[in-house]
Protein backbone atom coordinates (compact mmCIF):
# COMPACT_ATOMS: atom_id res chain seq x y z
CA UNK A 1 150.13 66.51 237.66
CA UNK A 2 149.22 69.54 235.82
CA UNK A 3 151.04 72.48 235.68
CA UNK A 4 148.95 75.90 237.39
CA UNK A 5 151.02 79.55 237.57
CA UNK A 6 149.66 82.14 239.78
CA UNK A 7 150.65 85.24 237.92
CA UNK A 8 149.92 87.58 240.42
CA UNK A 9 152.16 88.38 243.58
CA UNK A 10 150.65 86.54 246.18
CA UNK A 11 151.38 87.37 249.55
CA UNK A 12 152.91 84.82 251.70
CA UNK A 13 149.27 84.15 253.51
CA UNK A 14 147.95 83.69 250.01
CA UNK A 15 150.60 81.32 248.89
CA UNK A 16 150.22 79.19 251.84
CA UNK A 17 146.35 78.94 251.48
CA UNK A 18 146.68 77.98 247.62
CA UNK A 19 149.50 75.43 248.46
CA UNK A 20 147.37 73.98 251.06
CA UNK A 21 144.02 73.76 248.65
CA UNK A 22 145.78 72.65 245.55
CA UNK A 23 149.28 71.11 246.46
CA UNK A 24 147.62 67.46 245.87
CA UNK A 25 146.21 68.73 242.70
CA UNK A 26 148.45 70.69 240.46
CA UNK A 27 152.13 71.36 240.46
CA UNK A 28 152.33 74.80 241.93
CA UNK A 29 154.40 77.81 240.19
CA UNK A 30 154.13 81.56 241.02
CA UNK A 31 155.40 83.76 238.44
CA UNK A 32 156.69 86.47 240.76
CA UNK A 33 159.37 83.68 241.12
CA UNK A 34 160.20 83.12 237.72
CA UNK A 35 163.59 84.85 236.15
CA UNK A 36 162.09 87.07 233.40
CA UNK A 37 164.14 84.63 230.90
CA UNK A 38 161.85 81.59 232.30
CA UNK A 39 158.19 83.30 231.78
CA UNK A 40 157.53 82.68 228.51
CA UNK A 41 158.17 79.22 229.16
CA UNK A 42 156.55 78.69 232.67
CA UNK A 43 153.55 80.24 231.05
CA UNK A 44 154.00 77.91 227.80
CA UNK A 45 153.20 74.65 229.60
CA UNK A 46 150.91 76.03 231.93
CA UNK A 47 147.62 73.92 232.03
CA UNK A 48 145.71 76.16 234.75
CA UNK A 49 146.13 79.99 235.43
CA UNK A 50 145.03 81.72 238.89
CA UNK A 51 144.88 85.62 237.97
CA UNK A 52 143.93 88.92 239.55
CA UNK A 53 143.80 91.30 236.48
CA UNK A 54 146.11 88.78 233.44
CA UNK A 55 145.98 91.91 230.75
CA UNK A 56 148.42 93.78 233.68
CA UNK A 57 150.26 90.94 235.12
CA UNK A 58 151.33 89.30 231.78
CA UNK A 59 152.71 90.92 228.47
CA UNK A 60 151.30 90.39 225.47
CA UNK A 61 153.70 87.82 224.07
CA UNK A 62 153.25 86.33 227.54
CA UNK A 63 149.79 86.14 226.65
CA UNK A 64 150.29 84.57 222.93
CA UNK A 65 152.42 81.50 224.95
CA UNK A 66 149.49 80.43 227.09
CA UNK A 67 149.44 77.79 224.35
CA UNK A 68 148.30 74.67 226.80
CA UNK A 69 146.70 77.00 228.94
CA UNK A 70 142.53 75.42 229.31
CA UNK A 71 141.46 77.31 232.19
CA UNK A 72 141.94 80.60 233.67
CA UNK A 73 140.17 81.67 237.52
CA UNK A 74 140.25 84.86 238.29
CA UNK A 75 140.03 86.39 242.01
CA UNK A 76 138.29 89.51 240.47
CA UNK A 77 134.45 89.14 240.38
CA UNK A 78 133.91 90.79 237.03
CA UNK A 79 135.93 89.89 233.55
CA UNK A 80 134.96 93.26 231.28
CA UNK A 81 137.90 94.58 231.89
CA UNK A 82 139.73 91.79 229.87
CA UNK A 83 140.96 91.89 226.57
CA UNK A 84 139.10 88.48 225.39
CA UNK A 85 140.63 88.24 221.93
CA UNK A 86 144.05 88.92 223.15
CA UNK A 87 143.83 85.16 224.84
CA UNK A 88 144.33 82.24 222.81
CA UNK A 89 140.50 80.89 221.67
CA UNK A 90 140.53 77.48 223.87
CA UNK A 91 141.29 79.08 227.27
CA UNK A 92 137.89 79.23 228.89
CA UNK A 93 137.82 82.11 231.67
CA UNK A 94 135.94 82.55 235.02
CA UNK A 95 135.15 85.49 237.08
CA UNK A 96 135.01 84.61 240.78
CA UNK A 97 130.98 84.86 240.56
CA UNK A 98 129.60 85.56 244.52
CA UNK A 99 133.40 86.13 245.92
CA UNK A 100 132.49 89.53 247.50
CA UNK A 101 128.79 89.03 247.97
CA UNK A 102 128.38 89.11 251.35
CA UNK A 103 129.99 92.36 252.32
CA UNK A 104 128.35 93.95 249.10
CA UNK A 105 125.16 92.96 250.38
CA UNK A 106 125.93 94.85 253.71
CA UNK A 107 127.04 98.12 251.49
CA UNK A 108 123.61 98.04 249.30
CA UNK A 109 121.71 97.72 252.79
CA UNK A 110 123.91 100.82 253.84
CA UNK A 111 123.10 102.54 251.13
CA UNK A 112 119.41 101.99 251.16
CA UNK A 113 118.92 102.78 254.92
CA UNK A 114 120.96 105.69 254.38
CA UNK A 115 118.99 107.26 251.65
CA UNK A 116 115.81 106.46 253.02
CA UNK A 117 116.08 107.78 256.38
CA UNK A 118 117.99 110.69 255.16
CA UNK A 119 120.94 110.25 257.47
CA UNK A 120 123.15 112.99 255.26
CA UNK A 121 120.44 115.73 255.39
CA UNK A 122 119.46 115.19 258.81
CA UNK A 123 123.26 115.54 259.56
CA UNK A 124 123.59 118.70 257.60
CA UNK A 125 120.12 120.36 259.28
CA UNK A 126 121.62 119.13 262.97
CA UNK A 127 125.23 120.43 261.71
CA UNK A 128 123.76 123.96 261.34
CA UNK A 129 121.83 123.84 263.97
CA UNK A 130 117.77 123.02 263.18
CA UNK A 131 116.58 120.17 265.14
CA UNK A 132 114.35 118.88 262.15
CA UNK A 133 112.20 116.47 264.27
CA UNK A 134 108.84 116.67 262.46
CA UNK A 135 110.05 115.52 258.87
CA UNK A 136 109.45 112.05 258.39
CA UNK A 137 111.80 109.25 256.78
CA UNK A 138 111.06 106.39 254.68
CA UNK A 139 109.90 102.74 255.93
CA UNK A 140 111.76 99.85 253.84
CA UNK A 141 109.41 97.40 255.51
CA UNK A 142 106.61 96.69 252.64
CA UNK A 143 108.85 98.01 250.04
CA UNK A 144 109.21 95.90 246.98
CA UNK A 145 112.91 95.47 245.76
CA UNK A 146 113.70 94.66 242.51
CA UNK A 147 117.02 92.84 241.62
CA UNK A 148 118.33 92.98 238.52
CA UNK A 149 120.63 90.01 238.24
CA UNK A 150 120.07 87.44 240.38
CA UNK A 151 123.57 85.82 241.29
CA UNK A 152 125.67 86.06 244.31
CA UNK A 153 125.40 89.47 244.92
CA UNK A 154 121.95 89.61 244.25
CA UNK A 155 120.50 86.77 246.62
CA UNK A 156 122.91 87.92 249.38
CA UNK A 157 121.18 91.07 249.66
CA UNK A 158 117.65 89.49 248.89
CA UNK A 159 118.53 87.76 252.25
CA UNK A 160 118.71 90.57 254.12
CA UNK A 161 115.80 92.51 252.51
CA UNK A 162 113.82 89.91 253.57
CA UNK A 163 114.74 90.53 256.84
CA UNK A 164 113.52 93.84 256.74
CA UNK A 165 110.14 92.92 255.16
CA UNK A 166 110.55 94.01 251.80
CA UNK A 167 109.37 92.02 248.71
CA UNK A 168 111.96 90.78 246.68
CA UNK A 169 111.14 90.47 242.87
CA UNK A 170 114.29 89.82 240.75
CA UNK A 171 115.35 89.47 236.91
CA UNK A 172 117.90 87.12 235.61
CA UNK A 173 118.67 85.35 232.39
CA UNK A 174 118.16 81.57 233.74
CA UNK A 175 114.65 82.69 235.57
CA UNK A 176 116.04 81.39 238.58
CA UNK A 177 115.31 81.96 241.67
CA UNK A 178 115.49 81.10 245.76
CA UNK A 179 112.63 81.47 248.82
CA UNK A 180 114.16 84.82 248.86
CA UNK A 181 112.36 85.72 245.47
CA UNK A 182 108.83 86.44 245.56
CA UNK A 183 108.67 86.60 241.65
CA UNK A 184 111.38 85.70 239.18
CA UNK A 185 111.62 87.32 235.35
CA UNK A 186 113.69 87.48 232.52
CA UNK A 187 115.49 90.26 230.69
CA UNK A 188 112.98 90.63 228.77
CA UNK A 189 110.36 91.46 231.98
CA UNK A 190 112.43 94.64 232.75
CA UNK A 191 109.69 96.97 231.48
CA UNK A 192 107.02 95.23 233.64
CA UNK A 193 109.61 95.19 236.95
CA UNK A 194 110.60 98.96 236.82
CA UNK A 195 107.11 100.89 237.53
CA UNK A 196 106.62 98.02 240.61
CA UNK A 197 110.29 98.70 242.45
CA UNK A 198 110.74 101.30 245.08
CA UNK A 199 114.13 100.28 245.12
CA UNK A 200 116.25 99.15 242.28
CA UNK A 201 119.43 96.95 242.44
CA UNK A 202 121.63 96.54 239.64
CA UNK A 203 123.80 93.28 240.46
CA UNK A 204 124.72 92.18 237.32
CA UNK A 205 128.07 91.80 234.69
CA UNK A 206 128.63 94.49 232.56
CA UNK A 207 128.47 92.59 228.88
CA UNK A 208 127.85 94.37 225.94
CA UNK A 209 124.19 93.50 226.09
CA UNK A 210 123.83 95.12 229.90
CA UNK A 211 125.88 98.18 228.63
CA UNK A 212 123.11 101.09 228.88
CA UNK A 213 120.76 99.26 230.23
CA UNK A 214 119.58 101.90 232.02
CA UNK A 215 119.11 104.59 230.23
CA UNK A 216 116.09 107.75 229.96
CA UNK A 217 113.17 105.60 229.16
CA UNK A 218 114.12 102.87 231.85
CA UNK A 219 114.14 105.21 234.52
CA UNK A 220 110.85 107.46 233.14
CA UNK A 221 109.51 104.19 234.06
CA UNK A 222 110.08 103.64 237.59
CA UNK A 223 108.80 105.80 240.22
CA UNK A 224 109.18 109.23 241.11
CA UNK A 225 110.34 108.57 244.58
CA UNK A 226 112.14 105.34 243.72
CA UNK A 227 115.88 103.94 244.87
CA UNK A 228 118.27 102.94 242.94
CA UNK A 229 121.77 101.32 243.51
CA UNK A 230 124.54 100.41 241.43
CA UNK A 231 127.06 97.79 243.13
CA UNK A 232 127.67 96.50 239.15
CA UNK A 233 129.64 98.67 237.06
CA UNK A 234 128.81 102.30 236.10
CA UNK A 235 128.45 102.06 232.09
CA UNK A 236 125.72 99.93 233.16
CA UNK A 237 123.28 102.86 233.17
CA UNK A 238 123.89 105.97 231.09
CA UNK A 239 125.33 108.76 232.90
CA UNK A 240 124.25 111.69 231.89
CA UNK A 241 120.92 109.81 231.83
CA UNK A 242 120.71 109.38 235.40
CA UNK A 243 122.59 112.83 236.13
CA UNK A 244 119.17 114.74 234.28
CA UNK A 245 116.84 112.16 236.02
CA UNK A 246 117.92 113.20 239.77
CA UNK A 247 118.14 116.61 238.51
CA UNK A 248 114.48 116.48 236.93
CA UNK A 249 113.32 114.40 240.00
CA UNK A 250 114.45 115.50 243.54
CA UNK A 251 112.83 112.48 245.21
CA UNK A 252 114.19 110.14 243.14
CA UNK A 253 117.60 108.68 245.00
CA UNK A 254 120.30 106.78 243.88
CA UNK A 255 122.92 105.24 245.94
CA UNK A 256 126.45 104.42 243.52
CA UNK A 257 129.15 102.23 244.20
CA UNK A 258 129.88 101.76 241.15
CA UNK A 259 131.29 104.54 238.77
CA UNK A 260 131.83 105.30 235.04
CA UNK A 261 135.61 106.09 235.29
CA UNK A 262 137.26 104.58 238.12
CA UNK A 263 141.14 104.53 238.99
CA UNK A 264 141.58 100.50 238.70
CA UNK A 265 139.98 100.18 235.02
CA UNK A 266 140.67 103.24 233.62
CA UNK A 267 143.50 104.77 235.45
CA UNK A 268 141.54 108.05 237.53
CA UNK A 269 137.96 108.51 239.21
CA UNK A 270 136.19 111.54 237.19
CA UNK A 271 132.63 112.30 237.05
CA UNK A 272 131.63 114.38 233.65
CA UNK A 273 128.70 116.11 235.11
CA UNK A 274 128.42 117.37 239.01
CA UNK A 275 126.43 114.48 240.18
CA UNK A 276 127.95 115.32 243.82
CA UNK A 277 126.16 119.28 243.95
CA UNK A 278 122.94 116.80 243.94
CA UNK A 279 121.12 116.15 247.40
CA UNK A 280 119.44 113.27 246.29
CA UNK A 281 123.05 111.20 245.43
CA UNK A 282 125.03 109.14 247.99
CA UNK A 283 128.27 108.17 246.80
CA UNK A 284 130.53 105.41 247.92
CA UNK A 285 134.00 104.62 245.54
CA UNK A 286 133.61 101.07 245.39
CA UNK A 287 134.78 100.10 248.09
CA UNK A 288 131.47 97.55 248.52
CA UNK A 289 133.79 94.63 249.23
CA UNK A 290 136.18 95.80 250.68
CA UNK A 291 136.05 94.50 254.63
CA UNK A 292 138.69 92.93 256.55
CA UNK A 293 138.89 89.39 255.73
CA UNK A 294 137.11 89.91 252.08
CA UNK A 295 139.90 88.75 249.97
CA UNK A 296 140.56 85.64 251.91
CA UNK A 297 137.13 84.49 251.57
CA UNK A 298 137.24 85.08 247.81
CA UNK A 299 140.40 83.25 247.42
CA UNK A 300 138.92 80.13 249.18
CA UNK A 301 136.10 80.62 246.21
CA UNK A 302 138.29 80.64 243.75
CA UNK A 303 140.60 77.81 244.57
CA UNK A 304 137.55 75.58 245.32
CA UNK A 305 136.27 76.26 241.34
CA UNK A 306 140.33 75.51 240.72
CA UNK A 307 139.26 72.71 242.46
CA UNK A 308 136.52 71.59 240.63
CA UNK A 309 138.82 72.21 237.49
CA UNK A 310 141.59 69.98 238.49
CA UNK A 311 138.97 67.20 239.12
CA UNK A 312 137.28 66.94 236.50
CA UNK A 313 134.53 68.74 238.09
CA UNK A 314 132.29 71.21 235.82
CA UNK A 315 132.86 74.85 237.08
CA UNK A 316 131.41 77.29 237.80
CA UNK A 317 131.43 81.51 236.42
CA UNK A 318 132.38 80.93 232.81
CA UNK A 319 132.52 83.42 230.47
CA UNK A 320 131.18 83.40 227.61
CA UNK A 321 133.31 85.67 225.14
CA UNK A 322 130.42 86.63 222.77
CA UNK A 323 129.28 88.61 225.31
CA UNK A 324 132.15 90.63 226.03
CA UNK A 325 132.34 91.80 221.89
CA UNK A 326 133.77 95.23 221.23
CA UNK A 327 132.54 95.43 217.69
């Protein structure tokens, strides 16, 4: 049987869930049980790796000894935040694509309702007393959503726009798409999607292509009054970009999970520019996934593409390293 190391601490729950899944498969070793003189070598003859964030739980020489390592899962949705060419060149690596969709999907409805009714102003008016009964809200029936990056995340939430009558036109790189989509593009359509979208979702892996996507002349194209949430990552669209767009455009309204520098990638949450003395922001700290029961249903995901691993099976998330270049 082949060898697979969890090298993160898995909690007792955890441990029994991934014994239960994979027990037949693979011989089962945790690394939080290993004596610190046994790592290198657990981690030497490991075949399989189940992660959380590798660069943190493993060292670097730890790292340079995943010499029969093939395949790596990782519980985390997203894989910028690894060091690719730290790993050795034959370990392919896959983010746990769709894990956390279905709560996310809730948040970017949250958000949207939120920002269209005007639930924060509304408070603040009622809070200081005016009983603002005569200014009207925004429908989201007959809206047209666009989706940028159709995965897991993406069609979750199509799902549920649906439900609320909006069109749902959406942009990803295999021009793919479900009875949710009511029109289907490429990258390359981006230009043509913007001016269309009253609300724009960014659902997609931060890569070194998607880095700025978003920018000045993306969002001089959309509409003056449009949406837009972030559920991706922040560097996605250019900060101070977007912080002189909802200054320049008070009806324009973003709704951001998803933040530049944030405490689990780069060690603090800090904003450069006062994006929270705006009215037309709604902030959340990306916290999108995070509901009860969340992780457990992303662990099932990710033992079931261990799964598919350990049998031969072709899986699914991969990561392909060109796209996460530094140079």
């Amino acid at each position: 049987m082949r060898l697979l190391v969890v090298t993160f601490n898995a909690s007792p729950r955890d441990r029994q869930a991934i014994e239960r899944s994979l027990g037949n498969l693979a011989e089962l070793r945790f690394l939080a049980d290993a004596r610190s003189e046994d790592r290198l070598a657990l981690l030497g003859n490991a075949e399989a790796l189940l992660s959380w964030n590798p660069s943190r739980e493993l060292g670097a020489e730890e790292i340079a000894a995943l010499e029969k390592a093939e395949f790596m899962e990782l519980l985390s949705a997203g894989v910028d935040h690894l060091p690719f060419e730290s790993f050795p060149s034959r370990l392919r690596i896959a983010g746990n694509s769709g894990g956390y969709a279905e709560p996310m999907a809730e948040h970017v409805m949250a958000l949207l309702l939120a920002l269209a009714k005007d639930f924060r102003g509304g408070h603040r008016k009622l809070a200081a007393g005016i009983f603002d009964q005569k200014s009207a809200n925004r429908r989201v029936a007959g809206m047209t959503a666009g989706i940028v990056g159709y995965g897991g995340i993406g069609r979750a939430t199509a799902r549920l726009m649906k439900a609320f009558g909006m069109r749902v036109e959406a942009i990803n790189r295999s021009v793919k798409g479900d009875e949710n989509a009511d029109w289907i593009g490429s990258p390359r359509d981006l230009d043509a999607l913007l001016p269309r979208a009253d609300v724009l979702l960014l659902a997609l892996p931060l890569t070194a292509e998607t880095r700025g996507l978003i920018g000045s002349r993306e969002l001089g194209l959309m509409k003056p009054d449009a949406i837009l949430i972030n559920v991706a990552r922040g560097e996605i669209i250019g900060e101070r970009d977007l912080y002189e767009h909802l200054r320049g455009h008070p009806h324009f309204l973003a709704g951001i999970d998803a933040w530049w520098t944030e405490p689990l990638r780069h060690g603090e949450f800090r904003t450069n520019y006062p994006f929270f003395e705006l009215e037309n922001l709604l902030g959340s700290p990306h916290n999108s996934g995070i509901v009860p029961g969340a992780m457990e249903d992303a662990l099932q995901m990710a033992l079931a593409n261990l799964e598919r691993f350990l049998s031969g099976k072709a899986v699914l998330g991969l990561a392909s390293r060109d796209e996460y270049r530094t140079d």
